[in-house]
C-alpha atoms as a PDB file:
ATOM      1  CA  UNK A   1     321.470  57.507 -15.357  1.00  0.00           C
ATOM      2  CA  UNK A   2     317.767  58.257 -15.321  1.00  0.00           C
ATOM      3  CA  UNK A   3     315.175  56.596 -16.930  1.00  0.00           C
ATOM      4  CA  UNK A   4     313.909  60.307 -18.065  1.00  0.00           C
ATOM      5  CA  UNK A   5     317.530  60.757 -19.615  1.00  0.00           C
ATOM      6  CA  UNK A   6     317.202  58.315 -22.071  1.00  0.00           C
ATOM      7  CA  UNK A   7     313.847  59.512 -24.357  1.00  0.00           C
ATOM      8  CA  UNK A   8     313.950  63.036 -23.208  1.00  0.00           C
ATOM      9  CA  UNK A   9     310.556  62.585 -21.683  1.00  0.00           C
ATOM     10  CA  UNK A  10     309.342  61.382 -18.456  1.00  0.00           C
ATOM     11  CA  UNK A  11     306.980  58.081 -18.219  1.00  0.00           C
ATOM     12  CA  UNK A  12     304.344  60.637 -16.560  1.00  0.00           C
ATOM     13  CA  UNK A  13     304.801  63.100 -19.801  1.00  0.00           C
ATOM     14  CA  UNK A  14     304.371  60.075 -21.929  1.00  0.00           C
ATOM     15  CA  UNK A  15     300.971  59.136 -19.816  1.00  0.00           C
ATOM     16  CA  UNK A  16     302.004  56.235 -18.550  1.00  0.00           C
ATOM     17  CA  UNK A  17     301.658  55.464 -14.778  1.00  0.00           C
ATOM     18  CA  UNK A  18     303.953  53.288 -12.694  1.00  0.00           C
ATOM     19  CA  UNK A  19     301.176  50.522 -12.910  1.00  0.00           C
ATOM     20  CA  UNK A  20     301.005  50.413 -16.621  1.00  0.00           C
ATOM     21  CA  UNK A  21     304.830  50.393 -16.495  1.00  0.00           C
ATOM     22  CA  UNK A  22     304.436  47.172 -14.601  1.00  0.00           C
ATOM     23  CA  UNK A  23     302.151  45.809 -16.355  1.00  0.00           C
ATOM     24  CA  UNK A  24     304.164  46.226 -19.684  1.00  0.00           C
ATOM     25  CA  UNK A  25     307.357  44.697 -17.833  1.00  0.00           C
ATOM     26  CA  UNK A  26     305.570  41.565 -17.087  1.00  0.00           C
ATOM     27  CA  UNK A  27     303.405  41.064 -20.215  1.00  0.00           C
ATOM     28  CA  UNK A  28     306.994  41.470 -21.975  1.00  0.00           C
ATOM     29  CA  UNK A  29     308.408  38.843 -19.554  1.00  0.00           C
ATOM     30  CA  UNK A  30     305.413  36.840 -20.342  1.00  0.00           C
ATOM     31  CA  UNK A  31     305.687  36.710 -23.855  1.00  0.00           C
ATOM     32  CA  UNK A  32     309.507  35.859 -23.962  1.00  0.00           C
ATOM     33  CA  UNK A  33     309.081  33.115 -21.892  1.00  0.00           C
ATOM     34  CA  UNK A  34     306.113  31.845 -23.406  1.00  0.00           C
ATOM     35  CA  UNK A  35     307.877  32.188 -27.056  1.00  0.00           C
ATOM     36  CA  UNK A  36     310.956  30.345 -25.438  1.00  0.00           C
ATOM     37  CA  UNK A  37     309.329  27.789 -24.040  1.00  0.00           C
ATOM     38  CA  UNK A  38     307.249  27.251 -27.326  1.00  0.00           C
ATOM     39  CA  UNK A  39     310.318  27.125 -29.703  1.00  0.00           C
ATOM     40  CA  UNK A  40     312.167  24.592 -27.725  1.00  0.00           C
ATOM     41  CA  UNK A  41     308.901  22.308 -27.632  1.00  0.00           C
ATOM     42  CA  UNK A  42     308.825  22.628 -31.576  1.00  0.00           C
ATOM     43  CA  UNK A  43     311.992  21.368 -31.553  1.00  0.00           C
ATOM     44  CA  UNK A  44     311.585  18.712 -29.653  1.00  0.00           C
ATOM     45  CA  UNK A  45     308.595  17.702 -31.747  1.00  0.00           C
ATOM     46  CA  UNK A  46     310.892  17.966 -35.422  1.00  0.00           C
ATOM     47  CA  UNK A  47     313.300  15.591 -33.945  1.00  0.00           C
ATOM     48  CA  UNK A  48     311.019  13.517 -32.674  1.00  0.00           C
ATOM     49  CA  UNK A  49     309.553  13.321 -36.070  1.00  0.00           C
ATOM     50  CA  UNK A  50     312.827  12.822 -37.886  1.00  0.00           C
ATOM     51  CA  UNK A  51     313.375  10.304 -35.257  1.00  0.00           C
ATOM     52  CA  UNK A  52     310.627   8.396 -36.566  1.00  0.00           C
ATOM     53  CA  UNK A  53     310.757   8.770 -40.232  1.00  0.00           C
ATOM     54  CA  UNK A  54     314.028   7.502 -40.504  1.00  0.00           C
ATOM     55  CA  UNK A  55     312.901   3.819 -38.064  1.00  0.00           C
ATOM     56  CA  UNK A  56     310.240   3.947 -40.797  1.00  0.00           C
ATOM     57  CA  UNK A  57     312.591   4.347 -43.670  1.00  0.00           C
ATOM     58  CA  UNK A  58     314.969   1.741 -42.592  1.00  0.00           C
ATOM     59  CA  UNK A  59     312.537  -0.927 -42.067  1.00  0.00           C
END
């Protein structure tokens, strides 16, 4: 199945070249790893924090 098949419309019809294609793959990429890699590191952080707050609270 065809890229084109799917919206009807070539990406050339749309105005988009192969390059800007590209570059909207790996900004896309880009941004899901980044966001992945940020959420886990949040994470980490809360449970270091309640981690912590409960050493304080039982002292």
């Amino acid at each position: 199945m065809s890229f084109s098949l799917l919206f009807c419309l070539t990406a050339s019809e749309i105005g988009l070249s192969p390059a800007i294609v590209a570059l909207i793959l790996i900004s896309s990429f880009a941004f899901i790893v980044g966001f992945a890699k940020s959420s886990r590191e949040n994470e980490y952080k809360k449970l270091m924090d309640s981690f912590i707050e409960r050493k304080e609270e039982s002292e």
